[in-house]
PDB file of N, CA and C in Angstrom:
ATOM      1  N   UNK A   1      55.465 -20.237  20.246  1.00  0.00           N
ATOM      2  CA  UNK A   1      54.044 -20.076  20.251  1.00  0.00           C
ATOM      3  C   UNK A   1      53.711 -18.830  21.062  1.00  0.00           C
ATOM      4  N   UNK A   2      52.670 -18.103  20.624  1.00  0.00           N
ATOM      5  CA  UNK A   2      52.209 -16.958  21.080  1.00  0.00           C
ATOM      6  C   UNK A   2      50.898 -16.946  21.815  1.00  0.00           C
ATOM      7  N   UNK A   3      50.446 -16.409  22.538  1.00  0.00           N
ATOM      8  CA  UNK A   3      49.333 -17.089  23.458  1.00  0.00           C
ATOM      9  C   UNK A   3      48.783 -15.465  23.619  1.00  0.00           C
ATOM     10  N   UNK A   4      47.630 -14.960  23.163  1.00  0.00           N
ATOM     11  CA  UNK A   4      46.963 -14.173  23.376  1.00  0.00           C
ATOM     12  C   UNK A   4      45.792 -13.795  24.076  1.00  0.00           C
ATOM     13  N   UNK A   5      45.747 -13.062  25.452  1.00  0.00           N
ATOM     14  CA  UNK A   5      44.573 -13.599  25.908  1.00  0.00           C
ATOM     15  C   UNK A   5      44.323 -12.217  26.619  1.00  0.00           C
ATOM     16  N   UNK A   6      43.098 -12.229  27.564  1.00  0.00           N
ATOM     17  CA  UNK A   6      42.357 -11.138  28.386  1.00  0.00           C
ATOM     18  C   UNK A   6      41.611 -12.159  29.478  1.00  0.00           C
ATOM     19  N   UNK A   7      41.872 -11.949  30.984  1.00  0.00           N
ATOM     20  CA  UNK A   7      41.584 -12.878  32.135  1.00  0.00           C
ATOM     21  C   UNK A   7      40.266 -12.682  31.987  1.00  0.00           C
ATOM     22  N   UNK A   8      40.038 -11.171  31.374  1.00  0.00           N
ATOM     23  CA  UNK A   8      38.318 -10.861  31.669  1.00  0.00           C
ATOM     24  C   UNK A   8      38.235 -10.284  30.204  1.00  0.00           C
ATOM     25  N   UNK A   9      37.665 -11.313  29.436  1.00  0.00           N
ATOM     26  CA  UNK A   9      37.440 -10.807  27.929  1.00  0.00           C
ATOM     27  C   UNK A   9      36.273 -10.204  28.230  1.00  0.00           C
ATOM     28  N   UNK A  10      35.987  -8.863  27.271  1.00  0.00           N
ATOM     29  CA  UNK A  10      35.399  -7.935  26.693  1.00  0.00           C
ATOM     30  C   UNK A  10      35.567  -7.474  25.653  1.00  0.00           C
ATOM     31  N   UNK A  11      35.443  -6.210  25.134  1.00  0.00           N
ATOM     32  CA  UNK A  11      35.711  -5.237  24.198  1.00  0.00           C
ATOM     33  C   UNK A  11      36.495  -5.569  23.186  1.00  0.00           C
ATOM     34  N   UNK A  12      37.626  -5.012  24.189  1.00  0.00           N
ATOM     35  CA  UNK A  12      38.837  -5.384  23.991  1.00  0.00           C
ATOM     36  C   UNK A  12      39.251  -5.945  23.051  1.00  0.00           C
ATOM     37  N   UNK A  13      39.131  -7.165  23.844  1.00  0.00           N
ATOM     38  CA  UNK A  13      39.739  -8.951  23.381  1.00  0.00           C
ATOM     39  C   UNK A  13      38.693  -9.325  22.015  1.00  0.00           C
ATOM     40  N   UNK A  14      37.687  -9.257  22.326  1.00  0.00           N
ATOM     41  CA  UNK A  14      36.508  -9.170  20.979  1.00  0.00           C
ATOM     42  C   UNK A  14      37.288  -8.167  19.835  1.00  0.00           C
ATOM     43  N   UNK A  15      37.158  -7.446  20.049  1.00  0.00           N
ATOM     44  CA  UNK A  15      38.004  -6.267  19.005  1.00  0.00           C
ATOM     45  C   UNK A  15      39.074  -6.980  18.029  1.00  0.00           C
ATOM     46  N   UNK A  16      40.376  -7.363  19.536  1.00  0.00           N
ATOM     47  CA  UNK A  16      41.599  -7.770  18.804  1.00  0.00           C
ATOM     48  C   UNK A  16      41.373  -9.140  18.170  1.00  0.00           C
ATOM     49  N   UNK A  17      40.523 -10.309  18.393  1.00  0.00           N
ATOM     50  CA  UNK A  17      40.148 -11.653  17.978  1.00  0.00           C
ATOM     51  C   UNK A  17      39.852 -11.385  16.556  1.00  0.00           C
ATOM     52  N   UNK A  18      38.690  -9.869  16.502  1.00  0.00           N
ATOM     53  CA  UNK A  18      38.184  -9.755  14.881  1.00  0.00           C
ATOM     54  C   UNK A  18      39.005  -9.308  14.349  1.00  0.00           C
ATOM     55  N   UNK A  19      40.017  -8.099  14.807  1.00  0.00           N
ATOM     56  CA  UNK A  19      41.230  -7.700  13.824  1.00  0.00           C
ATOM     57  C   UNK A  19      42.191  -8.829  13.590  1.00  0.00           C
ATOM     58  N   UNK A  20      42.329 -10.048  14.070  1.00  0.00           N
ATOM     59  CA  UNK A  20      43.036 -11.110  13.732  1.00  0.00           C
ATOM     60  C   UNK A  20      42.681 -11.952  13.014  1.00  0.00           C
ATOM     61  N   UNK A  21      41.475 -11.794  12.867  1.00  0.00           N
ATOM     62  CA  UNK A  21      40.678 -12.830  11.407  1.00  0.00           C
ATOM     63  C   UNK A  21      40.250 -13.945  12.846  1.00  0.00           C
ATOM     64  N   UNK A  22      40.254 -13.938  13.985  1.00  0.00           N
ATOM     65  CA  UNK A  22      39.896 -15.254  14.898  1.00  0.00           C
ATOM     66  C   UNK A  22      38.200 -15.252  15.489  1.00  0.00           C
ATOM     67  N   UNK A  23      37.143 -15.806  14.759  1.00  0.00           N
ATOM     68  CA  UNK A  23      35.760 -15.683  14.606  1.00  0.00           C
ATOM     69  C   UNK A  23      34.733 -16.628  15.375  1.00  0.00           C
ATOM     70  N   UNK A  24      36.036 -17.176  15.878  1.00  0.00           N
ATOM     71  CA  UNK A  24      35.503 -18.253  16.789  1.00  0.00           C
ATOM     72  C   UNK A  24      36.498 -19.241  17.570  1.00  0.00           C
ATOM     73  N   UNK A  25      35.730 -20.289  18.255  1.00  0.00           N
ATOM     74  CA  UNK A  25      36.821 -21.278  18.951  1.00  0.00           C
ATOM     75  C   UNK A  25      37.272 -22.164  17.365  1.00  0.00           C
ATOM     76  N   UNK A  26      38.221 -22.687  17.494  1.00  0.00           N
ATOM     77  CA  UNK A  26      38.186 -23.581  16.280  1.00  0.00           C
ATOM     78  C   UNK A  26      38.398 -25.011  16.507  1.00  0.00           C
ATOM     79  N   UNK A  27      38.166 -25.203  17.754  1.00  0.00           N
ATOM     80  CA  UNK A  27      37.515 -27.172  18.051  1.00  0.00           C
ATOM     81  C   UNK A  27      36.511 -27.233  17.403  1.00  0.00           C
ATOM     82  N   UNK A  28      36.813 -28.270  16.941  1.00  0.00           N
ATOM     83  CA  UNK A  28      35.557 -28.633  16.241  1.00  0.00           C
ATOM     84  C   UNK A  28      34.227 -28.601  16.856  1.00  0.00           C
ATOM     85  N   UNK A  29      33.150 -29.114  16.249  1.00  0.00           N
ATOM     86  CA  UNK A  29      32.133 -28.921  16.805  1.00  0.00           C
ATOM     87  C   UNK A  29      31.624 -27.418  18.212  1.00  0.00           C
ATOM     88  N   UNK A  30      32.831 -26.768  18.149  1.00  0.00           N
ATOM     89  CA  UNK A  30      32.599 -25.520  19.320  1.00  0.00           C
ATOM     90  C   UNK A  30      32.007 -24.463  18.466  1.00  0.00           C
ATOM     91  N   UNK A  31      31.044 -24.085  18.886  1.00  0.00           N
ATOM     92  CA  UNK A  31      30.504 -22.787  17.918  1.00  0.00           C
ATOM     93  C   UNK A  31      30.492 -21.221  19.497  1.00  0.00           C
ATOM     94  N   UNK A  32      31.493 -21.410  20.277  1.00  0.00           N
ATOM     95  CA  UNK A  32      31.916 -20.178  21.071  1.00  0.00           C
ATOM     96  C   UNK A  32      32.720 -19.043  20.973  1.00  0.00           C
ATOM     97  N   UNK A  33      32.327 -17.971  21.553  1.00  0.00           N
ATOM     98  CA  UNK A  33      33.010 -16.892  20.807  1.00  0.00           C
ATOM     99  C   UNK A  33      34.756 -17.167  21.793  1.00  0.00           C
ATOM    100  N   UNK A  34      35.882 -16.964  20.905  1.00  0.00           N
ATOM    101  CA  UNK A  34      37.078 -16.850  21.112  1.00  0.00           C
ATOM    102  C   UNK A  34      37.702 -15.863  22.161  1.00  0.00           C
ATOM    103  N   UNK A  35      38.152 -16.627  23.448  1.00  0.00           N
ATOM    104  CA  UNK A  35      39.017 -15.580  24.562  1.00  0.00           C
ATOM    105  C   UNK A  35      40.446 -15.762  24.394  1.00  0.00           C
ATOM    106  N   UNK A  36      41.075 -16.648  23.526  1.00  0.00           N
ATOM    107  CA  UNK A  36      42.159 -16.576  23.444  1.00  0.00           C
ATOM    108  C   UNK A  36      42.817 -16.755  22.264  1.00  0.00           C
ATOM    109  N   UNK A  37      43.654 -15.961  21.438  1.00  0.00           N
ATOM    110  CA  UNK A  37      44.526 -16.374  20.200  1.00  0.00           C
ATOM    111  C   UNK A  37      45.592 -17.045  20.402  1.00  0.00           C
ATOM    112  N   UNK A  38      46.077 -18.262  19.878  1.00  0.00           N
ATOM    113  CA  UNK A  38      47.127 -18.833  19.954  1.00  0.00           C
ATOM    114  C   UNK A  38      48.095 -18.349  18.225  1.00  0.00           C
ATOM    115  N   UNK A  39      49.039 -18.396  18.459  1.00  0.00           N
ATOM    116  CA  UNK A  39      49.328 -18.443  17.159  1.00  0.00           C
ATOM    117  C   UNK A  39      51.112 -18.607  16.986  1.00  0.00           C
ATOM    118  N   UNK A  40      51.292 -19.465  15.873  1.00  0.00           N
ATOM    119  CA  UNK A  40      52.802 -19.780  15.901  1.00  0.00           C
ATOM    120  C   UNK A  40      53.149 -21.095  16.240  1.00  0.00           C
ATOM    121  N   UNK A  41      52.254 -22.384  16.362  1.00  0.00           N
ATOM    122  CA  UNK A  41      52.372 -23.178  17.132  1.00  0.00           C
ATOM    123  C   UNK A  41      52.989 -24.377  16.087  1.00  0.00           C
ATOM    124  N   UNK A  42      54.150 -25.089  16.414  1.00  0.00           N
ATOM    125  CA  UNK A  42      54.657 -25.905  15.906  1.00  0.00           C
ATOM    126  C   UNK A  42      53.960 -26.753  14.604  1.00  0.00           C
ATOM    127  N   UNK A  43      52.861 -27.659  15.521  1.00  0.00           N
ATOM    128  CA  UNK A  43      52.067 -28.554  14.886  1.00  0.00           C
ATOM    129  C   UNK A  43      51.436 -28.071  13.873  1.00  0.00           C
ATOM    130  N   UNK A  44      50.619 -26.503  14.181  1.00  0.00           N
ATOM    131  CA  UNK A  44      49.539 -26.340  13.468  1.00  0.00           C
ATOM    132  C   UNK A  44      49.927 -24.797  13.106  1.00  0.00           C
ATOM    133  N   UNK A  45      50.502 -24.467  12.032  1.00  0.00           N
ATOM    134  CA  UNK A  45      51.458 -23.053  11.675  1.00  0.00           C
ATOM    135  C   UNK A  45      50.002 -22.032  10.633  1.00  0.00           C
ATOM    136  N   UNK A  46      48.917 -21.801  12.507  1.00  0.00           N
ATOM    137  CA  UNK A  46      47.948 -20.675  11.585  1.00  0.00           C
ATOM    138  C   UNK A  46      47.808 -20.238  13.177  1.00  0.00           C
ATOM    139  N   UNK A  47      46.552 -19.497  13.029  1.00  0.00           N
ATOM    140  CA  UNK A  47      46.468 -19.008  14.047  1.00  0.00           C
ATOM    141  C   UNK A  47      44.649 -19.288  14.379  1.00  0.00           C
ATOM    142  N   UNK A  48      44.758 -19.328  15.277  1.00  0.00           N
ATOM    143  CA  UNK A  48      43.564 -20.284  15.858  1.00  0.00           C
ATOM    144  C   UNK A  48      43.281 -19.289  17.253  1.00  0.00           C
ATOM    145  N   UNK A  49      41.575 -19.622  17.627  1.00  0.00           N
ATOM    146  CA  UNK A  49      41.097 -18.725  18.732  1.00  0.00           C
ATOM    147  C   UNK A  49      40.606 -20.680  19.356  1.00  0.00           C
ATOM    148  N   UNK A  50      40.386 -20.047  21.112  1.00  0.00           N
ATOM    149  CA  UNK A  50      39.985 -20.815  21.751  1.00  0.00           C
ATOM    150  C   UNK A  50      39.337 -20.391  22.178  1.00  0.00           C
ATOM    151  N   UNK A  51      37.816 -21.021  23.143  1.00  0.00           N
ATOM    152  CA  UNK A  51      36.864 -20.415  23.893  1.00  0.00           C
ATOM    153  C   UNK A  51      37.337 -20.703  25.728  1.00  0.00           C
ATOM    154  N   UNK A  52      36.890 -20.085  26.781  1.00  0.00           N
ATOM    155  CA  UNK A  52      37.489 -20.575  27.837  1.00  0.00           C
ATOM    156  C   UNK A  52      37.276 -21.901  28.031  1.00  0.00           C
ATOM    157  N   UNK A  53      36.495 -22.686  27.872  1.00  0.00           N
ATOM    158  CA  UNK A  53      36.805 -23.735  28.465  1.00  0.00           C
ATOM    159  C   UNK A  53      37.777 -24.787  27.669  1.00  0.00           C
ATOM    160  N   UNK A  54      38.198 -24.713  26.448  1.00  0.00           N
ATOM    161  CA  UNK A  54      38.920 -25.137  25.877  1.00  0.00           C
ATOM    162  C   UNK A  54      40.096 -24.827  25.903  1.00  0.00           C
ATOM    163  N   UNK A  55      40.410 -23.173  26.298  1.00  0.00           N
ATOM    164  CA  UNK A  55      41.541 -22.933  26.564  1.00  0.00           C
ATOM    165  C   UNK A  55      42.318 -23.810  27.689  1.00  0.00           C
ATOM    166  N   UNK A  56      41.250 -23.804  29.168  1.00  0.00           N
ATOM    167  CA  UNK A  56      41.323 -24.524  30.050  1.00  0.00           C
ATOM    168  C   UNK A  56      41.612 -26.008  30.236  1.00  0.00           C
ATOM    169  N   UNK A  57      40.921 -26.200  29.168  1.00  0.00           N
ATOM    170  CA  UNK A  57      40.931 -28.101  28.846  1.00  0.00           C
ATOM    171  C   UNK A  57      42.750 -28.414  28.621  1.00  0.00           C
ATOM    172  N   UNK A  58      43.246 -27.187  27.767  1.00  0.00           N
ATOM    173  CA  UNK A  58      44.422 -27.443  27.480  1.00  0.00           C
ATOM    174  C   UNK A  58      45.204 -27.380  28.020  1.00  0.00           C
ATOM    175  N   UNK A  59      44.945 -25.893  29.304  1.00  0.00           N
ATOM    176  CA  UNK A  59      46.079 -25.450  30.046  1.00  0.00           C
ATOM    177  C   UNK A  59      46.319 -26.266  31.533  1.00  0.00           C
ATOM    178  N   UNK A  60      46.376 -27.811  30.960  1.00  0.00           N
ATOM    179  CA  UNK A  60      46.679 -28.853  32.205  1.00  0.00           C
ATOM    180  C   UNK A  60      48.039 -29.304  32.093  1.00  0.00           C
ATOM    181  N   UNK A  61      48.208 -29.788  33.125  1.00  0.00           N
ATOM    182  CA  UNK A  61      49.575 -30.558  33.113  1.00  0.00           C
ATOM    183  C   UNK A  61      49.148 -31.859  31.892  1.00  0.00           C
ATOM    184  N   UNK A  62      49.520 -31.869  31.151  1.00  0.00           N
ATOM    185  CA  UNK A  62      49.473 -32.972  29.593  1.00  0.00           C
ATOM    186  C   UNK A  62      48.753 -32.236  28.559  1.00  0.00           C
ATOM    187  N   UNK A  63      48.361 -31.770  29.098  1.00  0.00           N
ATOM    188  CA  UNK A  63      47.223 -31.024  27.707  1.00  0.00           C
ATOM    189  C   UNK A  63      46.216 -31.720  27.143  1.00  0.00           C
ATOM    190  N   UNK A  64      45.957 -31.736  26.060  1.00  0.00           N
ATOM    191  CA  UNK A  64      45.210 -32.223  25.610  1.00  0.00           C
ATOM    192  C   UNK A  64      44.722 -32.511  24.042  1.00  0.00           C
ATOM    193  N   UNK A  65      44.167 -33.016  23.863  1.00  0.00           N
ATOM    194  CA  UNK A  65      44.530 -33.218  22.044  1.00  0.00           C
ATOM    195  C   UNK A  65      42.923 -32.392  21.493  1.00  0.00           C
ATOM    196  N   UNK A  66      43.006 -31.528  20.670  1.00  0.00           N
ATOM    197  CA  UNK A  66      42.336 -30.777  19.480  1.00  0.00           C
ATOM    198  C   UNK A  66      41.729 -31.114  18.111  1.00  0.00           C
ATOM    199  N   UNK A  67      40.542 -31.089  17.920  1.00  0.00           N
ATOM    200  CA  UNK A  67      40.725 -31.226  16.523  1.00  0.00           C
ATOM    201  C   UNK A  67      39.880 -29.802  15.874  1.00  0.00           C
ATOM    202  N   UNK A  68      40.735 -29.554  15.260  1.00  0.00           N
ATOM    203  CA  UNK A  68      40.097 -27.951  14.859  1.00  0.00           C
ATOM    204  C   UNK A  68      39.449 -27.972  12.847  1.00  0.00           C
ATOM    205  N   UNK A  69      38.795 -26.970  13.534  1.00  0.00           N
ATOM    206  CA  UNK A  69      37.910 -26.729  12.251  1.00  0.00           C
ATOM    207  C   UNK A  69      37.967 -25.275  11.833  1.00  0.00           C
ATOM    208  N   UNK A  70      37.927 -25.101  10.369  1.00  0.00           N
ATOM    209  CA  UNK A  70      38.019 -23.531  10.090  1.00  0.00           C
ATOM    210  C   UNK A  70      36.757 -23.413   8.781  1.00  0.00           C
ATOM    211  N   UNK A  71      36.214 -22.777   9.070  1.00  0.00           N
ATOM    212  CA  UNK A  71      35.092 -22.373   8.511  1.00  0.00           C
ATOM    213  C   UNK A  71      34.592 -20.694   8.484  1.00  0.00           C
ATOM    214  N   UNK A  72      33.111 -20.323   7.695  1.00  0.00           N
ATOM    215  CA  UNK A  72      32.993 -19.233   7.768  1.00  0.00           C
ATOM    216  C   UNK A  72      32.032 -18.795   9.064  1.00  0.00           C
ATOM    217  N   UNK A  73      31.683 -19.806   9.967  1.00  0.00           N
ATOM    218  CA  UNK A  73      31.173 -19.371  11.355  1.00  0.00           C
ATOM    219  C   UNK A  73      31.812 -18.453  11.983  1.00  0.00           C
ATOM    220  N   UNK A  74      30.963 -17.405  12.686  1.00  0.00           N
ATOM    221  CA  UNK A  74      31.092 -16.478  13.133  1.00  0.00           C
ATOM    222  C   UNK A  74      30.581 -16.234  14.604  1.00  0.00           C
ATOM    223  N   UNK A  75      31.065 -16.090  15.791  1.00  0.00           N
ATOM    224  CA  UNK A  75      30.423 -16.432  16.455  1.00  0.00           C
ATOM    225  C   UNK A  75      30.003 -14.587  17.205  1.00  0.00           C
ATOM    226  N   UNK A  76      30.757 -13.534  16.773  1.00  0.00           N
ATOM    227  CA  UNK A  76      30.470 -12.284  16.873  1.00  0.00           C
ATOM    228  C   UNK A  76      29.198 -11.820  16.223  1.00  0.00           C
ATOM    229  N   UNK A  77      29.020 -12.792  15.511  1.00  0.00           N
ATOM    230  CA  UNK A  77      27.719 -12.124  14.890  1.00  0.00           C
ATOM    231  C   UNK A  77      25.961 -12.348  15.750  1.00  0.00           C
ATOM    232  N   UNK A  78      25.463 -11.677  15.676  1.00  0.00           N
ATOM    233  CA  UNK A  78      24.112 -12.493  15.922  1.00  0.00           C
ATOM    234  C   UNK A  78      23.611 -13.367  15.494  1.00  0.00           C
ATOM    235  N   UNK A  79      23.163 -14.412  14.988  1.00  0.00           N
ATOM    236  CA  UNK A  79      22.487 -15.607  14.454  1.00  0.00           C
ATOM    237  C   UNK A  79      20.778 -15.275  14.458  1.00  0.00           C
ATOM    238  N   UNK A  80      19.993 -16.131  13.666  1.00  0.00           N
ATOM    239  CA  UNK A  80      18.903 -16.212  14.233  1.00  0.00           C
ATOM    240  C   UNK A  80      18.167 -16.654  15.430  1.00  0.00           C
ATOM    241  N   UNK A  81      18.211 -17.185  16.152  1.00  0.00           N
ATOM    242  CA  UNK A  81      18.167 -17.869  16.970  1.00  0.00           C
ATOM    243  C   UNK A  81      18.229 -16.921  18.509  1.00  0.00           C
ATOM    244  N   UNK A  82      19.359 -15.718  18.229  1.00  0.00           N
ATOM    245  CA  UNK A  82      19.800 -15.102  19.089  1.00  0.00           C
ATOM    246  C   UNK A  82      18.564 -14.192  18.897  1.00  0.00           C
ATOM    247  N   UNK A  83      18.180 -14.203  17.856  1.00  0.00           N
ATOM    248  CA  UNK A  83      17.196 -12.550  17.568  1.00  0.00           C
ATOM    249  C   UNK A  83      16.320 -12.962  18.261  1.00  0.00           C
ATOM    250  N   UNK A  84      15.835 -14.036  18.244  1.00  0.00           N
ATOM    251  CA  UNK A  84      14.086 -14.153  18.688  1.00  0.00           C
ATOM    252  C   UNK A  84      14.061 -14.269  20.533  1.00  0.00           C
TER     253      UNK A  84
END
């Protein structure tokens, strides 16, 4: 498993998430923009973004269990909601 990340996402990390096709967290119900790419992972053979606190949720001693969603949400984008 490959673990992609930036301690202090910006630019950067935004940049490389969209050149990876990773548009968001992909827990379900999370509509946050992605600080970390995982990818390569036994269970689940795609590649998936996490938001920090999910990254966090995981990075415990046991971890933690996921249920991910892939859709065309975007969380780089503006929304309406954001405009007003």
């Amino acid at each position: 498993m490959k673990i992609i990340r930036d301690e202090e996402p910006g630019l950067a990390m935004a940049a490389l998430c969209i050149n990876w096709g990773v548009r968001r967290c992909n827990v379900k119900g999370c509509k946050a923009k992605p600080t970390t790419i995982i990818a390569g992972h036994k269970a689940v053979r795609a590649v998936y973004g996490l938001c920090e606190e999910h990254f966090q949720q995981g990075n415990t001693p046991g971890g933690t269990v996921f249920v991910f969603e892939w859709d065309n949400y975007d969380a780089f984008k503006l929304h309406d909601e954001e405009l007003e």
